[in-house]
N, C-alpha and C. Protein backbone atom coordinates (compact mmCIF):
# COMPACT_ATOMS: atom_id res chain seq x y z
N UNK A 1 -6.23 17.75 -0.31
CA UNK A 1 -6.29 18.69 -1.41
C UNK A 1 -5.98 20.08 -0.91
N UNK A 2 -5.71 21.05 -1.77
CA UNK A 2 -5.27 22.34 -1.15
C UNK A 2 -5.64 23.54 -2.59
N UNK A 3 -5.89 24.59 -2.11
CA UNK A 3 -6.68 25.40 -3.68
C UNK A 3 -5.85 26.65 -3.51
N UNK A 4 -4.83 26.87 -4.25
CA UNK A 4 -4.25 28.43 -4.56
C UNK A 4 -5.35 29.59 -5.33
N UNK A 5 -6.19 30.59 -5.12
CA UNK A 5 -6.24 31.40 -5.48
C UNK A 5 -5.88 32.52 -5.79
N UNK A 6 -6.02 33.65 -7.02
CA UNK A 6 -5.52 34.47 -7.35
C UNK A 6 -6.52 35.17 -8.06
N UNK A 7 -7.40 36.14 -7.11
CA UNK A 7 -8.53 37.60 -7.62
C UNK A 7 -8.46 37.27 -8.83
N UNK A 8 -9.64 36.93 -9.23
CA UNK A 8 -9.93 37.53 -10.92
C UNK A 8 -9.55 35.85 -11.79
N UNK A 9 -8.92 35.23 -11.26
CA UNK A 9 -8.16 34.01 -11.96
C UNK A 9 -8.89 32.64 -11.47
N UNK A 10 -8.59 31.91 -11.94
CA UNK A 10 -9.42 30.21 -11.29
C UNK A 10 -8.58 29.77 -10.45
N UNK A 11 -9.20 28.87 -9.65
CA UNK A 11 -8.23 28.08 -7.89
C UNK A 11 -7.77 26.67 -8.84
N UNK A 12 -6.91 26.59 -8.32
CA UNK A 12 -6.38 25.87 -8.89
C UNK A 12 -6.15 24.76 -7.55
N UNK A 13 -6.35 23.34 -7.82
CA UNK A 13 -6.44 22.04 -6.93
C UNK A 13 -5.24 21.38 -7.14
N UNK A 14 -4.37 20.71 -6.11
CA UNK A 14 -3.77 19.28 -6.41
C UNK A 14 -4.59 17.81 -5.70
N UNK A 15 -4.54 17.21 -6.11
CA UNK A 15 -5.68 16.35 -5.63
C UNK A 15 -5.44 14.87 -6.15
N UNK A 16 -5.14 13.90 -5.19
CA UNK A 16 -3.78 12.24 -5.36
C UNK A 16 -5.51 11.31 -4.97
N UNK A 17 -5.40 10.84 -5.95
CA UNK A 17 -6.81 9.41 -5.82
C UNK A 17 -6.58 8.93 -4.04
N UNK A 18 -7.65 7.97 -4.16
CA UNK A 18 -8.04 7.40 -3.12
C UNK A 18 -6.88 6.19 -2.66
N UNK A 19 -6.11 5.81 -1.92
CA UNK A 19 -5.15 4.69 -1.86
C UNK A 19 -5.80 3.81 -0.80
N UNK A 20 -6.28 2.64 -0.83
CA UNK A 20 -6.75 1.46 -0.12
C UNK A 20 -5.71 0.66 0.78
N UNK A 21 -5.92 0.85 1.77
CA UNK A 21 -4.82 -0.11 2.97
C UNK A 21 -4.33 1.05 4.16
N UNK A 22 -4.06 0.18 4.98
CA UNK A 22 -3.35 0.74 5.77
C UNK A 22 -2.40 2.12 5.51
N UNK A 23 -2.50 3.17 6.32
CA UNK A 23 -1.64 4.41 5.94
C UNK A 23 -0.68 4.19 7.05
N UNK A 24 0.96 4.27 6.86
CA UNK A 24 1.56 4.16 7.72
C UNK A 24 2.55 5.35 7.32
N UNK A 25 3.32 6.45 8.53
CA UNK A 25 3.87 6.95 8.33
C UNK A 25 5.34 6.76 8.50
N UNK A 26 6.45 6.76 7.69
CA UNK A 26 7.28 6.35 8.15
C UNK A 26 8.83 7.49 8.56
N UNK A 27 8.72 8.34 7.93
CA UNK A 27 9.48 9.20 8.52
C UNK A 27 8.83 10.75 8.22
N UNK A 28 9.89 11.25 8.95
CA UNK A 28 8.79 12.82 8.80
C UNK A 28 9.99 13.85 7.64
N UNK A 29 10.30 15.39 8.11
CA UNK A 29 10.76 15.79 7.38
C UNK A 29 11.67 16.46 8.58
N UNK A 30 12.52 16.09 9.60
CA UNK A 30 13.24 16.88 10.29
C UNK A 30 13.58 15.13 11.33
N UNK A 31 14.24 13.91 10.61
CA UNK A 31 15.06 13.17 10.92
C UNK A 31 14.07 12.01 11.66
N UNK A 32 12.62 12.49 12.09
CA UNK A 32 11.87 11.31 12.36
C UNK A 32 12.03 10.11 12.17
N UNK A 33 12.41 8.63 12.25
CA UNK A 33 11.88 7.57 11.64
C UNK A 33 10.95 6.51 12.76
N UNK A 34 9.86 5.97 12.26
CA UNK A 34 9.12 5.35 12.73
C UNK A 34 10.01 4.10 13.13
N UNK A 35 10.03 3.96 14.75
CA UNK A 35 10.46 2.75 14.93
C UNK A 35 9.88 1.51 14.63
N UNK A 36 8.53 1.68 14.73
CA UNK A 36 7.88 0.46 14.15
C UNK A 36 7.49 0.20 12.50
N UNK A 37 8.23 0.63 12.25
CA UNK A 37 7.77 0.31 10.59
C UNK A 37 8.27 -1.00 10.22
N UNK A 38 7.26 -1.24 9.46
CA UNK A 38 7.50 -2.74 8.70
C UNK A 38 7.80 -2.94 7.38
N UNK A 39 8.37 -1.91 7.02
CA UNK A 39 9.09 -2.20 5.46
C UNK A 39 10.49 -1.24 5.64
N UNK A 40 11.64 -1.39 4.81
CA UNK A 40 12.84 -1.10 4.68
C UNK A 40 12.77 0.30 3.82
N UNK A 41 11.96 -0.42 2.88
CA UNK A 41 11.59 0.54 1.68
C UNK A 41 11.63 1.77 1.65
N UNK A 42 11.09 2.36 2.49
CA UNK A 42 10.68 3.90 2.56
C UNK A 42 11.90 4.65 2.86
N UNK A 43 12.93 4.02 3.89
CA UNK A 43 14.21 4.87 4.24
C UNK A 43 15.45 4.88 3.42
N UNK A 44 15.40 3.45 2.30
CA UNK A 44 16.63 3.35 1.46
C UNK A 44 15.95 4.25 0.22
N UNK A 45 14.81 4.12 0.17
CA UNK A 45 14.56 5.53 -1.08
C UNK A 45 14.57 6.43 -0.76
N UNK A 46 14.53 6.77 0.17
CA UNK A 46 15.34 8.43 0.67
C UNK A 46 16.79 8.59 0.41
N UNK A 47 17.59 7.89 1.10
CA UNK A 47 19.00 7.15 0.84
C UNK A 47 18.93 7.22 -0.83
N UNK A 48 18.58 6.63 -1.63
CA UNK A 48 18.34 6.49 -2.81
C UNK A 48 18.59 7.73 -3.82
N UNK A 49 17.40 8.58 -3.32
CA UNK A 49 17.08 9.85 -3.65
C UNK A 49 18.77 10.98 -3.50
N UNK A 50 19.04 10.67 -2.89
CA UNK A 50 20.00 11.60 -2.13
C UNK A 50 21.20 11.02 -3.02
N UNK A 51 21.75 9.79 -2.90
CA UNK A 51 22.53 9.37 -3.97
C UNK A 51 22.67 9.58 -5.45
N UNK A 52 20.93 9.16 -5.45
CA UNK A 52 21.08 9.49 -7.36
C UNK A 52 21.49 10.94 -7.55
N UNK A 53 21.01 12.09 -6.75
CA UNK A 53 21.04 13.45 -7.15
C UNK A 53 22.40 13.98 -6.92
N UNK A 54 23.58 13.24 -6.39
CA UNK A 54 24.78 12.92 -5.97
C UNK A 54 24.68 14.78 -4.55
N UNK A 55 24.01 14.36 -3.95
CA UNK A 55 23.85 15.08 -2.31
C UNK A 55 23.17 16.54 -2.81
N UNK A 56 22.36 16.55 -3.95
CA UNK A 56 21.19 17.76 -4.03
C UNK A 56 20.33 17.48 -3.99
N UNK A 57 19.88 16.37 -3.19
CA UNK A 57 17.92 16.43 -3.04
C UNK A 57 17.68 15.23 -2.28
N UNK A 58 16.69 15.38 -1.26
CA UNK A 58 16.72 13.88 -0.25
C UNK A 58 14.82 14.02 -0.21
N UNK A 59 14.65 13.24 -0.57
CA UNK A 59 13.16 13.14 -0.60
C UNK A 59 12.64 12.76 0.86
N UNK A 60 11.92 13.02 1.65
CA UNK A 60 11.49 12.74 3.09
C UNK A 60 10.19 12.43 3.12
N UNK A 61 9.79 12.84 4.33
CA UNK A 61 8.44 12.86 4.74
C UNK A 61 7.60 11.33 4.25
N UNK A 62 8.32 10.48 3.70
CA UNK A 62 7.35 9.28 3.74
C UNK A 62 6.19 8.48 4.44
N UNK A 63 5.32 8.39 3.26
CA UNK A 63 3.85 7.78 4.26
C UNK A 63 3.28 7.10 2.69
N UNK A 64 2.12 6.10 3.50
CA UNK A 64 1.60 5.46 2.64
C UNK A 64 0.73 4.13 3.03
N UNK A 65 0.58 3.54 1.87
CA UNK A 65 0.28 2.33 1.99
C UNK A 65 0.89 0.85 1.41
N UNK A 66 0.92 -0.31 1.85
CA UNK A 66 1.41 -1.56 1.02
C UNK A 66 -0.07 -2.40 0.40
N UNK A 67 -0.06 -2.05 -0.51
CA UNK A 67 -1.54 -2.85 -1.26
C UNK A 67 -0.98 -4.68 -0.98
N UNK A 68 -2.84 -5.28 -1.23
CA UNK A 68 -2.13 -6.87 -1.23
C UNK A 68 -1.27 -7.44 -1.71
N UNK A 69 -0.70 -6.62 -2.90
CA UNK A 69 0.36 -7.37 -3.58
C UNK A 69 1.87 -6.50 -3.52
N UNK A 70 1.67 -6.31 -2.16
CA UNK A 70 2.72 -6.08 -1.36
C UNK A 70 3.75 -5.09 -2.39
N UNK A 71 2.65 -4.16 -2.73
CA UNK A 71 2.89 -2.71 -3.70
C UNK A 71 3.24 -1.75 -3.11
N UNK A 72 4.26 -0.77 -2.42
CA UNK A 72 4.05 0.15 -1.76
C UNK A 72 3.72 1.48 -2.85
N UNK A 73 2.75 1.72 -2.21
CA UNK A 73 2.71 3.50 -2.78
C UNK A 73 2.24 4.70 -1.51
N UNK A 74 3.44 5.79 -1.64
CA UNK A 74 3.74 6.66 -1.16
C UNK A 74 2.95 7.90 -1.52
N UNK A 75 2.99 8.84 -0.81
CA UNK A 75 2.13 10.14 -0.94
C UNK A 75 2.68 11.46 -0.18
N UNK A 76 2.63 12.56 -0.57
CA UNK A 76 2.65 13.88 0.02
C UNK A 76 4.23 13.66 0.72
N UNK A 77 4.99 13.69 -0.47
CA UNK A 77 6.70 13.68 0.47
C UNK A 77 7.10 15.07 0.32
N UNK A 78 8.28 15.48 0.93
CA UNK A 78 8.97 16.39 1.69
C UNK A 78 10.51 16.24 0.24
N UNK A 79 11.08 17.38 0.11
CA UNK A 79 12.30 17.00 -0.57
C UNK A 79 12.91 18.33 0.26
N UNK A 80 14.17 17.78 0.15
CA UNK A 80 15.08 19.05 0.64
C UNK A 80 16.03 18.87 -0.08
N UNK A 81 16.92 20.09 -0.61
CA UNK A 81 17.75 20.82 -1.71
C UNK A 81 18.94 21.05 -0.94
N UNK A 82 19.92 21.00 -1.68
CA UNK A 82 21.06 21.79 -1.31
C UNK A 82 20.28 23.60 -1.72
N UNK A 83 21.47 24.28 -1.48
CA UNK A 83 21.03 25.45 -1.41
C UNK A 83 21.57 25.85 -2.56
N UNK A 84 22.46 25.47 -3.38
CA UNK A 84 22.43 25.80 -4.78
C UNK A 84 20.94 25.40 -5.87
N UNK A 85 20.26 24.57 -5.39
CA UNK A 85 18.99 24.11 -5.84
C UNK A 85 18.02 24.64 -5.56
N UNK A 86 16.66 24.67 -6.78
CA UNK A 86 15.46 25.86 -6.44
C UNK A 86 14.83 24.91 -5.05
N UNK A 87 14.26 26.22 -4.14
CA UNK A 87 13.54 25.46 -3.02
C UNK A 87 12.03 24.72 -3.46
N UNK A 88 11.97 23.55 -2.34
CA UNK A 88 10.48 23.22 -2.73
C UNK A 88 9.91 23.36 -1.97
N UNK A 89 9.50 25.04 -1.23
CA UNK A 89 8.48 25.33 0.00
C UNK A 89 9.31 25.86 1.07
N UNK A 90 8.59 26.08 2.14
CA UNK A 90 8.87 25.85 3.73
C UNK A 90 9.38 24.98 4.18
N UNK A 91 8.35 24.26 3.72
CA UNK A 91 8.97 22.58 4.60
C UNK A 91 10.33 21.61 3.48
N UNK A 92 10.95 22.66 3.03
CA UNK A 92 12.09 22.50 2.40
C UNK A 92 13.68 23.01 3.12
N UNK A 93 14.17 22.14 3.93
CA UNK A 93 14.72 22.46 5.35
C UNK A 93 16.24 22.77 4.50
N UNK A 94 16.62 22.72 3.17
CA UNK A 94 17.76 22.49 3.06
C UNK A 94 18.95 21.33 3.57
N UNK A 95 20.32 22.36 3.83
CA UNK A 95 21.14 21.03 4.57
C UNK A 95 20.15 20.54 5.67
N UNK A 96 19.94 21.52 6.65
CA UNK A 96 19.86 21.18 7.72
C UNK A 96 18.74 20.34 7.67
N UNK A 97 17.56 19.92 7.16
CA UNK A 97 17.20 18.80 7.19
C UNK A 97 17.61 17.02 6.64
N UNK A 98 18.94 17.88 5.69
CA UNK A 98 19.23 16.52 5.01
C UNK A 98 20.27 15.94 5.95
N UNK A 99 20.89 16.86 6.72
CA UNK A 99 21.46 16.33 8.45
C UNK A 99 21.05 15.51 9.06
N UNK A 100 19.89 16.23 9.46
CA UNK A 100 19.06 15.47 9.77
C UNK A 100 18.49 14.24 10.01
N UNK A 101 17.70 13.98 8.49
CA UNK A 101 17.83 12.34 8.40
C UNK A 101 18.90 11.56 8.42
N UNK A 102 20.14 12.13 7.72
CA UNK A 102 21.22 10.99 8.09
C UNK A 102 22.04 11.16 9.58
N UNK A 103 20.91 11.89 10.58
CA UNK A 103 21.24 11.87 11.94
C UNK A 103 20.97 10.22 12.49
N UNK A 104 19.69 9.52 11.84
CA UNK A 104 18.99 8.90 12.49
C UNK A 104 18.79 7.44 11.31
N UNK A 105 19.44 8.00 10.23
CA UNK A 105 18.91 6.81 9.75
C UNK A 105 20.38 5.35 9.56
N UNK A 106 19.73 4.67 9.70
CA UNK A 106 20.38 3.44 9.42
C UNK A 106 20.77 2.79 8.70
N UNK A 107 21.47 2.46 7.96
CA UNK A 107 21.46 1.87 6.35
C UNK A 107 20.98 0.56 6.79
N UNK A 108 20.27 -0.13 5.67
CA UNK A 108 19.53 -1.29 6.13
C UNK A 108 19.83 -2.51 4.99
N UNK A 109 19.44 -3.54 5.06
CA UNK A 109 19.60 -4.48 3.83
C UNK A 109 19.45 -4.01 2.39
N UNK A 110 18.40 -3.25 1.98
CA UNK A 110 18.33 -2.68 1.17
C UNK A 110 19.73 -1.92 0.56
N UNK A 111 19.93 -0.73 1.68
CA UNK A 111 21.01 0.34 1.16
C UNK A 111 22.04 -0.42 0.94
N UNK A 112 22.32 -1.71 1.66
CA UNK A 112 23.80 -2.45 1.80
C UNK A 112 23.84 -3.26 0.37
N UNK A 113 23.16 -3.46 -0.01
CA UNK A 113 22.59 -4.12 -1.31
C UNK A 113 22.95 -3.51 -2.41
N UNK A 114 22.66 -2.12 -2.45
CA UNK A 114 22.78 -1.46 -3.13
C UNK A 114 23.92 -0.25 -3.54
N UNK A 115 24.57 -0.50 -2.34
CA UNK A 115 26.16 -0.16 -1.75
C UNK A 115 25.94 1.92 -1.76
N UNK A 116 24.92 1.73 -1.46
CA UNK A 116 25.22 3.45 -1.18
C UNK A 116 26.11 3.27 0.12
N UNK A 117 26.47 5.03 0.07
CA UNK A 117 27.82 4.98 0.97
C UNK A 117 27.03 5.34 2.15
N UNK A 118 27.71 5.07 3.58
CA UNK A 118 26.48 4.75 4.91
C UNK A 118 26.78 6.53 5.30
N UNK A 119 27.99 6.64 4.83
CA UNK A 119 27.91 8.55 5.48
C UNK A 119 27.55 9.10 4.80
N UNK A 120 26.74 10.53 5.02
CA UNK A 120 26.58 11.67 4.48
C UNK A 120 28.04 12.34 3.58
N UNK A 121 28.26 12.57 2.40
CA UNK A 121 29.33 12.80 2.19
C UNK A 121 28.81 14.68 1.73
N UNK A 122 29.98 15.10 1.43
CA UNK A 122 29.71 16.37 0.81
C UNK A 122 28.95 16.75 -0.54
N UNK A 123 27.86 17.43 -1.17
CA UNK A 123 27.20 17.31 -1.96
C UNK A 123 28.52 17.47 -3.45
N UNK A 124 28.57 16.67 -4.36
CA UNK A 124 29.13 16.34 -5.55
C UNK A 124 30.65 15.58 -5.61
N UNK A 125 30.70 14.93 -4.24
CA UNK A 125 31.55 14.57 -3.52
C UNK A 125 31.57 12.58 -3.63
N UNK A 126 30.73 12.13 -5.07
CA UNK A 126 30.24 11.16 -5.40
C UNK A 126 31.09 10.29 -6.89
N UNK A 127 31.08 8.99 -6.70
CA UNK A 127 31.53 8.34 -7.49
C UNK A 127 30.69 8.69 -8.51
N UNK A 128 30.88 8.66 -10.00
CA UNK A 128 30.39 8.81 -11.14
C UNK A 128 29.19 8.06 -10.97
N UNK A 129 27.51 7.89 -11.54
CA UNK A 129 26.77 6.89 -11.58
C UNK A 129 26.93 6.28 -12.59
N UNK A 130 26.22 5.26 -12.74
CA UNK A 130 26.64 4.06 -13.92
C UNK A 130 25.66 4.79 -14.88
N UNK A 131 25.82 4.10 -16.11
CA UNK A 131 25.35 4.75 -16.96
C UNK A 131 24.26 3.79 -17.40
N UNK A 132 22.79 4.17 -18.62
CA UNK A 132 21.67 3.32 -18.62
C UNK A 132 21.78 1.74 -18.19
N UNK A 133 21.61 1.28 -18.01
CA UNK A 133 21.14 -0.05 -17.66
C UNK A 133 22.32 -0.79 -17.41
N UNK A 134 23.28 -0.13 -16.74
CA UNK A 134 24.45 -0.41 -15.52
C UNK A 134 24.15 -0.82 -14.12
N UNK A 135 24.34 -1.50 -13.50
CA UNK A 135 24.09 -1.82 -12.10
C UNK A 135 24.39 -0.83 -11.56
N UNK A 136 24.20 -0.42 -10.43
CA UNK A 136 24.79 0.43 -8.96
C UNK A 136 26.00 -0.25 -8.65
């Protein structure tokens, strides 16, 4: 949790329930990825992220848990912007973090599945997306 104050005004909280299971971190926000991770998941939705927004926004910093029914839910991520896009923070690295991750990351069954393209391309530099309830 974290409390912004402002003299004279109320603190204001963000504050994410309790998540049950294992917390595993899987990448950070400056190209990290956990070699031992045991799900795919976390790095093709970054990949994901970065595609849909066609190269203005790469969501990072992934962590979390997989509940028994092999649910993942994620917490406290990282996004980085092109620089035509409003920032989200400090730890909003711009390009140079979205470099970054595609310094290190791998496209995996998932991404291949889903045919994102394995290079970093230039931001708007993207095939059209499909439209509602179009495949990828």
């Amino acid at each position: 949790t974290w409390g912004v104050g402002v003299p004279g005004r109320p603190v204001v909280f963000g504050v994410e329930p309790y998540v049950p299971g294992q917390f595993i971190k899987y990448t950070n926000n400056y190209g990290w990825i956990n070699p031992g991770a045991p799900r795919h998941t976390p790095q093709a939705f970054s990949h994901f992220s970065y595609y849909l927004s066609a190269g203005m926004m790469l969501v990072v910093d992934v962590q979390g848990v997989t509940d028994e029914a092999q649910v993942d839910r994620y917490t406290d991520p990282q996004i980085h912007t092109h620089p035509s896009q409003p920032n989200f923070g400090k730890a909003d690295l711009r390009l140079d973090g979205i470099r970054k991750f595609f310094e290190t990351h791998q496209c995996n069954s998932i991404c291949q599945a889903c045919q994102f393209p394995a290079r970093v391309r230039r931001p708007l530099d993207f095939p059209a997306l499909p439209g509602p309830g179009e495949a990828l």
